[in-house]
N, C-alpha and C. Protein backbone atom coordinates (compact mmCIF):
# COMPACT_ATOMS: atom_id res chain seq x y z
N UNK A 1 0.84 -1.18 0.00
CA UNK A 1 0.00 0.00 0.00
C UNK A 1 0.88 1.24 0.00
N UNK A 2 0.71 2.07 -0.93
CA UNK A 2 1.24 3.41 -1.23
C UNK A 2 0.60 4.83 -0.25
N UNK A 3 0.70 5.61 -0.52
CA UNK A 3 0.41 6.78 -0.33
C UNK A 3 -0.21 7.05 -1.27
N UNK A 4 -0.58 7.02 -2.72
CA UNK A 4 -0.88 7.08 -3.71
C UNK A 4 -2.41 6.57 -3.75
N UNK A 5 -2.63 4.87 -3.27
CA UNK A 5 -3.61 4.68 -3.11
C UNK A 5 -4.92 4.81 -2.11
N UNK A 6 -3.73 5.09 -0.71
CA UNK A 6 -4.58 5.20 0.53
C UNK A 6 -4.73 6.99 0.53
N UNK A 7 -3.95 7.70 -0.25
CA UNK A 7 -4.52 9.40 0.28
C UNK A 7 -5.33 10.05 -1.15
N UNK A 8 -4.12 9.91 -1.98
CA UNK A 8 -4.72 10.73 -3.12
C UNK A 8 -6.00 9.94 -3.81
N UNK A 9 -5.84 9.11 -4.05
CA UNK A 9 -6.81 8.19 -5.01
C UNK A 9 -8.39 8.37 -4.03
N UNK A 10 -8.52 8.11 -2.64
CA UNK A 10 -9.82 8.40 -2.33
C UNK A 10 -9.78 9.91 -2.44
N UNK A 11 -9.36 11.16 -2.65
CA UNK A 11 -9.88 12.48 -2.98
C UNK A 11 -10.18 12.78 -4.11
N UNK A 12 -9.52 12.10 -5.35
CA UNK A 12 -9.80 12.20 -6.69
C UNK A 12 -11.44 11.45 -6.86
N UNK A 13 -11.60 10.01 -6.26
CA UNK A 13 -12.68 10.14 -6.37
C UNK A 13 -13.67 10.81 -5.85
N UNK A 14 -13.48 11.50 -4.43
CA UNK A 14 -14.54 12.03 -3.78
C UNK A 14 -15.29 13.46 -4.47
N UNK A 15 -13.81 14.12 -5.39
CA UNK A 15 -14.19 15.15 -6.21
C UNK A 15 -15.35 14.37 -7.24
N UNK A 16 -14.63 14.10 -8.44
CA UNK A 16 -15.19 13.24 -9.70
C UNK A 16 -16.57 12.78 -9.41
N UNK A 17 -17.37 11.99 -8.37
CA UNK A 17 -18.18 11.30 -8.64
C UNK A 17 -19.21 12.35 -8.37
N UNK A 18 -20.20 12.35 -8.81
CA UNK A 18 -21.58 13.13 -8.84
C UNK A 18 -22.01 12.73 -7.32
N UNK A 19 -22.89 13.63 -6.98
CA UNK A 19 -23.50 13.40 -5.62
C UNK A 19 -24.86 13.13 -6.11
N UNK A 20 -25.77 12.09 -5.17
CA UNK A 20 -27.52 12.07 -5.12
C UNK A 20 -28.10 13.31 -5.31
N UNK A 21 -28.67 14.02 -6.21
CA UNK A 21 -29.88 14.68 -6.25
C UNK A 21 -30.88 14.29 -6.12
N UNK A 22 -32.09 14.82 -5.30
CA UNK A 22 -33.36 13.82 -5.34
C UNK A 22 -34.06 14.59 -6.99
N UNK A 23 -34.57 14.08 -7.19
CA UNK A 23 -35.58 14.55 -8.95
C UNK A 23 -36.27 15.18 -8.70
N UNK A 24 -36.94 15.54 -7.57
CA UNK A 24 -38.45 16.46 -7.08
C UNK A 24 -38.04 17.72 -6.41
N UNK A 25 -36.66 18.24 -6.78
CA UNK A 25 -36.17 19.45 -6.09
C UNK A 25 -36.61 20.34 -6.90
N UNK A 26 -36.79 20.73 -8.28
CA UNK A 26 -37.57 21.78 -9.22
C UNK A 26 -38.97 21.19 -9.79
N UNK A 27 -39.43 22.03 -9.89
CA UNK A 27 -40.98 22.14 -10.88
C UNK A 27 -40.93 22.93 -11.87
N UNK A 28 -41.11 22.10 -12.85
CA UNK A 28 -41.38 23.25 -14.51
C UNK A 28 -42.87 24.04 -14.00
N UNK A 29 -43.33 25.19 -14.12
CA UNK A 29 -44.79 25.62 -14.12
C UNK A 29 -45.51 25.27 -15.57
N UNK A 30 -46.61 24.78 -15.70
CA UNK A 30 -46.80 24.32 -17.03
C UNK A 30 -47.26 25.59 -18.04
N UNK A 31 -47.77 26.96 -16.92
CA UNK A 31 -48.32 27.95 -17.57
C UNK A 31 -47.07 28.86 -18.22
N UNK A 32 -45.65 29.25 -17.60
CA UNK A 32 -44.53 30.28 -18.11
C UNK A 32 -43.36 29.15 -18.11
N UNK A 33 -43.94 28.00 -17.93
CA UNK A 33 -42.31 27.05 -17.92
C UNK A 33 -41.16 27.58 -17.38
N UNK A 34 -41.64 28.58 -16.29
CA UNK A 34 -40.00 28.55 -15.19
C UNK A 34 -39.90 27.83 -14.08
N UNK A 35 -38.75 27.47 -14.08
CA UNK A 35 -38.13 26.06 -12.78
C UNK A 35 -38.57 26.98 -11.46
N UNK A 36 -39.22 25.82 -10.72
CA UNK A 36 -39.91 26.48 -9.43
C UNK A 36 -38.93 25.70 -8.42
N UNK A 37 -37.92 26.28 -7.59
CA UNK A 37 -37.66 25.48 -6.38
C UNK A 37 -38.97 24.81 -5.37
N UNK A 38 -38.79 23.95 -4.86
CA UNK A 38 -39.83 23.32 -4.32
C UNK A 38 -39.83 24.42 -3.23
N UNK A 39 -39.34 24.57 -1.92
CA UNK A 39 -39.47 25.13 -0.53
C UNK A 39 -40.25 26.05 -1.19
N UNK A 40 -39.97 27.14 -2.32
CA UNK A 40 -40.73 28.49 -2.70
C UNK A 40 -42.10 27.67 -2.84
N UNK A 41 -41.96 27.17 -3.57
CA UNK A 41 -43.65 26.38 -4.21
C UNK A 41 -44.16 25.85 -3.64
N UNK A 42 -43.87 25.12 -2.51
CA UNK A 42 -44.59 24.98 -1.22
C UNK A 42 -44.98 26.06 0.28
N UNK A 43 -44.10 27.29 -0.05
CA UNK A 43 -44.20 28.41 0.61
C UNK A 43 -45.94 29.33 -0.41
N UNK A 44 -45.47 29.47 -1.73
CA UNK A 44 -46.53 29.87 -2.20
C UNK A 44 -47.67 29.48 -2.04
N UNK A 45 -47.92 27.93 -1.66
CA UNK A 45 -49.31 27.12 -1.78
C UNK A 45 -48.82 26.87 -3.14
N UNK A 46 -48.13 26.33 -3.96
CA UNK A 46 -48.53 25.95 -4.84
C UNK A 46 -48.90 26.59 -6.01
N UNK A 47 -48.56 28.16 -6.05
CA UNK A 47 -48.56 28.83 -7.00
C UNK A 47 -47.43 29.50 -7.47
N UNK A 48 -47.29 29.26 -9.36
CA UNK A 48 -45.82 30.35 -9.52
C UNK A 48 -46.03 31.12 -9.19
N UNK A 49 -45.03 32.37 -9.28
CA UNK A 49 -45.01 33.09 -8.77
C UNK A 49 -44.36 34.21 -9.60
N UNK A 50 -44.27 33.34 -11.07
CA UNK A 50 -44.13 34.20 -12.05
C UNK A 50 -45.67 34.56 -12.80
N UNK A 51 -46.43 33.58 -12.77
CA UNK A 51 -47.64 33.81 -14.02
C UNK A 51 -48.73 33.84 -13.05
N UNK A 52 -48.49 33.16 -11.81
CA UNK A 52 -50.17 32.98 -10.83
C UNK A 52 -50.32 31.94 -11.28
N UNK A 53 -50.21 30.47 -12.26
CA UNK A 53 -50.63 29.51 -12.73
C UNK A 53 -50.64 28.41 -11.12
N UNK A 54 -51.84 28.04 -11.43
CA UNK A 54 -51.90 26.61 -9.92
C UNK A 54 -51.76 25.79 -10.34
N UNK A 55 -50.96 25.11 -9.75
CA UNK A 55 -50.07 23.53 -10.17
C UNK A 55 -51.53 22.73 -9.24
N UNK A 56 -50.79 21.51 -9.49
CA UNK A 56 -51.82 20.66 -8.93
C UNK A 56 -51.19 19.87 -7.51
N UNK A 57 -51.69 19.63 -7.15
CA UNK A 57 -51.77 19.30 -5.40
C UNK A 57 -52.37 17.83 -5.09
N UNK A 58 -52.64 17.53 -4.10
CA UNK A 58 -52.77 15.74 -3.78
C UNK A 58 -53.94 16.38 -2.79
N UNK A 59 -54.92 14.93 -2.71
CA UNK A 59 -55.89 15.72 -1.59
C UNK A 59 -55.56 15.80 -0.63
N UNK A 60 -54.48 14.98 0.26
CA UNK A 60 -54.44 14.97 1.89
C UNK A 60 -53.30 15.97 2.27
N UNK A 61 -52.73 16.87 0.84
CA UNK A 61 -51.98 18.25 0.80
C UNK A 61 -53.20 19.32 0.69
N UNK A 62 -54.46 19.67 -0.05
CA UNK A 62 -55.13 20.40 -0.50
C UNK A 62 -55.48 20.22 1.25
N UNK A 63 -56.38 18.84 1.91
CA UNK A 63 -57.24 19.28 3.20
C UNK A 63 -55.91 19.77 4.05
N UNK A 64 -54.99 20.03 4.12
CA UNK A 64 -54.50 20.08 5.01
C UNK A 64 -53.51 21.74 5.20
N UNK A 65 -54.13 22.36 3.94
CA UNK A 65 -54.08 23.85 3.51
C UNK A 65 -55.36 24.36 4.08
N UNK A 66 -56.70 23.60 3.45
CA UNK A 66 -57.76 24.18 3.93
C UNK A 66 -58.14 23.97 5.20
N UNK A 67 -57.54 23.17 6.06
CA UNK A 67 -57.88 22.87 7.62
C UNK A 67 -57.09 23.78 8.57
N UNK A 68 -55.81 23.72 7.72
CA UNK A 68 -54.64 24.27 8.60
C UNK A 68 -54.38 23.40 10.03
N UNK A 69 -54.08 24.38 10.90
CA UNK A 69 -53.00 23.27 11.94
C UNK A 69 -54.10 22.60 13.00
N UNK A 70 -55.37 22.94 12.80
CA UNK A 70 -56.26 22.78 13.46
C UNK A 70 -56.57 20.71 13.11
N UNK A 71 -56.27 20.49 12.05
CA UNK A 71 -56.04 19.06 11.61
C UNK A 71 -57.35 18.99 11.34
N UNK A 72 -57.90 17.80 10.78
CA UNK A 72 -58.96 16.81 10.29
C UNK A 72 -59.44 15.63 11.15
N UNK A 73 -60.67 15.15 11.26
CA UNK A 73 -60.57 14.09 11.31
C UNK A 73 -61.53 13.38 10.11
N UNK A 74 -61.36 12.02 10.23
CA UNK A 74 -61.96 11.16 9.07
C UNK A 74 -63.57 10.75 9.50
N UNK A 75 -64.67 10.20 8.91
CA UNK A 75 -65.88 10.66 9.63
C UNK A 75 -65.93 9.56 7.90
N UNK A 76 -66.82 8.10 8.44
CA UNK A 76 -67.15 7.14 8.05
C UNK A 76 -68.64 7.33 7.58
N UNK A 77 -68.61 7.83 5.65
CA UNK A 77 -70.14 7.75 5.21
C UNK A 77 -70.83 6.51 5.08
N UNK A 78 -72.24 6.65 5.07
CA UNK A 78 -73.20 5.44 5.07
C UNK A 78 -72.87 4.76 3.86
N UNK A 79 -73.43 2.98 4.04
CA UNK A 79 -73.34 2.41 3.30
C UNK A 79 -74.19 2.88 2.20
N UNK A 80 -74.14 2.57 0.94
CA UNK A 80 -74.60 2.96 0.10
C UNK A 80 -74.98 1.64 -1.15
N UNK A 81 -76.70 1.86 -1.45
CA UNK A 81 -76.92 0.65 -1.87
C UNK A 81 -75.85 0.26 -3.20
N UNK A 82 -75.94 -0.65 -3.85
CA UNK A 82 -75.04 -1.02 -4.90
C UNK A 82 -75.68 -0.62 -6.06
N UNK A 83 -77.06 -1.48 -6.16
CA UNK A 83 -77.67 -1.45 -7.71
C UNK A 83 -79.25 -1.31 -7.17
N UNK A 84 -79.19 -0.09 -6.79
CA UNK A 84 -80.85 0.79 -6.57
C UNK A 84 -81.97 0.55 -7.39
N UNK A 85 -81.54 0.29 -8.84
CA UNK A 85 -83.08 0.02 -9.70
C UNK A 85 -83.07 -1.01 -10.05
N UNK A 86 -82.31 -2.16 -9.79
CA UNK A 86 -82.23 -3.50 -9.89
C UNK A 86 -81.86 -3.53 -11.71
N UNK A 87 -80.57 -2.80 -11.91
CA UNK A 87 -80.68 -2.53 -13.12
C UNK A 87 -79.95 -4.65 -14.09
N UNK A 88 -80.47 -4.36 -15.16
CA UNK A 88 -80.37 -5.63 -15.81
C UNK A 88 -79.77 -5.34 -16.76
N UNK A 89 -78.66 -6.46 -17.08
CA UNK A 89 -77.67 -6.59 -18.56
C UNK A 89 -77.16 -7.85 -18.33
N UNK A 90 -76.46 -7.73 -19.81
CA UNK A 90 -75.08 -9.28 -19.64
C UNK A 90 -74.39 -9.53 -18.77
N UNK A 91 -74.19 -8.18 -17.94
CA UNK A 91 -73.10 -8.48 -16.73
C UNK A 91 -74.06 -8.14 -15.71
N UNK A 92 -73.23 -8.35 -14.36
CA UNK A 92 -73.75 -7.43 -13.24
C UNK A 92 -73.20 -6.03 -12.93
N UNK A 93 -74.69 -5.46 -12.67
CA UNK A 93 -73.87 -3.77 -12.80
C UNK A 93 -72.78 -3.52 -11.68
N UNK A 94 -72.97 -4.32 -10.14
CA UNK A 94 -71.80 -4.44 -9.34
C UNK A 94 -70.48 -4.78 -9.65
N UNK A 95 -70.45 -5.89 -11.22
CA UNK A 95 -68.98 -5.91 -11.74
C UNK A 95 -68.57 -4.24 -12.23
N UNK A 96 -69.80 -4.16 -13.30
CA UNK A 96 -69.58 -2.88 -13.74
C UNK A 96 -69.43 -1.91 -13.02
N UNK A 97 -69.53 -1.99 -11.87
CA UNK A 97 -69.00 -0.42 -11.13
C UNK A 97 -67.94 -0.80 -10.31
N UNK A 98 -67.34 -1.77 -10.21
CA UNK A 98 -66.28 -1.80 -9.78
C UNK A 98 -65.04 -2.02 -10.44
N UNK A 99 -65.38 -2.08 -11.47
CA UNK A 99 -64.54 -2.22 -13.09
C UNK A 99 -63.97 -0.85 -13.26
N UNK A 100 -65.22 -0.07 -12.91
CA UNK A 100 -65.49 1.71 -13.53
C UNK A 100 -64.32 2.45 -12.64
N UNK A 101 -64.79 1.81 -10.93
CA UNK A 101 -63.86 2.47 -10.13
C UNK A 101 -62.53 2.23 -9.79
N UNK A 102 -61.87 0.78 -10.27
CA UNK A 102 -60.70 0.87 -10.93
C UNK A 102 -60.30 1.68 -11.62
N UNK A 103 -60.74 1.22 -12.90
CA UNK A 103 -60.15 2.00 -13.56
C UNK A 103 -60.07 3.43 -13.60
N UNK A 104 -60.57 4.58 -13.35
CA UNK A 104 -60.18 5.76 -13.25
C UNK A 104 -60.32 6.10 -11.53
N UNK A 105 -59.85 5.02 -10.82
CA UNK A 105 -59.15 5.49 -9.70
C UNK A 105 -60.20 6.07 -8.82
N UNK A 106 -61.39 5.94 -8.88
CA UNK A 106 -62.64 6.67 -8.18
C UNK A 106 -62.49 5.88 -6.91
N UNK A 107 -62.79 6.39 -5.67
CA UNK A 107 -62.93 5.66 -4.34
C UNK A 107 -63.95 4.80 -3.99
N UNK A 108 -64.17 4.06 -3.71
CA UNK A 108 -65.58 3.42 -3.28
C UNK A 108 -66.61 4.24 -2.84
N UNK A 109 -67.91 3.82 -2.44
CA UNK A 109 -68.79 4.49 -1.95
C UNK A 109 -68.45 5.03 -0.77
N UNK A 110 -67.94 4.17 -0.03
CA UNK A 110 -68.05 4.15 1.70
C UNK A 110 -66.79 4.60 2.24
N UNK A 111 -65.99 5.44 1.03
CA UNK A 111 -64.92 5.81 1.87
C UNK A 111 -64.95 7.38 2.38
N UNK A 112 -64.10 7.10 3.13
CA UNK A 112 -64.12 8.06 4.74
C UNK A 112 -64.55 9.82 3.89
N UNK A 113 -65.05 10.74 4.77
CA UNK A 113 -64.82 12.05 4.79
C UNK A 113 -64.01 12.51 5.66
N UNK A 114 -64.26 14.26 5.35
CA UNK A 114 -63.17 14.78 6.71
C UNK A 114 -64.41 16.13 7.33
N UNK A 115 -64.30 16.14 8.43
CA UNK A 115 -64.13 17.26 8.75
C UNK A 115 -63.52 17.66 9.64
N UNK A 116 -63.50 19.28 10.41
CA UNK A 116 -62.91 19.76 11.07
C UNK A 116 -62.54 19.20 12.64
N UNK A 117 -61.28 19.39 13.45
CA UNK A 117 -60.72 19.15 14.54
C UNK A 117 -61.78 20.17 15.51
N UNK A 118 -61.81 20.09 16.92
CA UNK A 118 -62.36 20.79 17.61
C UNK A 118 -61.47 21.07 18.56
């Protein structure tokens, strides 16, 4: 073992190699296409701050703007019948609506609401 390999050689690489960036540190705005640092764009709510354009948001980010620090709680809606007019086809309309709510990601009937903390 040298000096060569034990000093210099680990600083050459420590320069050279790229460091982790995470990918979610900028936002293009889709309305003026300027790079939004995140902390700003989460300081704004979510708005540039070049054009006013509103980006889009997740819901348990949106309730938790509109609740503020006061928090949420979750609040369990009624069951809800399945197939009310006893509707008739080739399939069952219970496949068919649960086919429906796959696919574009719709929630079930019976899932939770929110309202306010006291």
């Amino acid at each position: 073992m040298n000096w060569l390999s034990n000093f210099v050689l680990p600083k050459i690489r420590a320069v050279v190699t790229k460091k982790a960036v995470p990918d979610n540190l900028w936002t293009k705005c889709p309305g003026c296409e300027q790079m939004l640092f995140y902390r700003e764009l989460e300081a704004n709510l979510h708005v540039c701050r070049n054009c006013g354009h509103h980006l889009r948001i997740g819901a348990e980010q949106r309730l938790k703007i509109l609740f503020g620090e006061a928090g949420f709680t979750r609040i369990e809606l009624p069951k809800t019948i399945v197939d009310p007019l006893k509707f008739r086809d080739r399939r069952r309309y219970a496949d068919r609506l649960r086919e429906g709510q796959a696919a574009h990601g719709s929630a079930p009937p019976s899932s939770p609401c929110c309202r306010r903390r006291r």
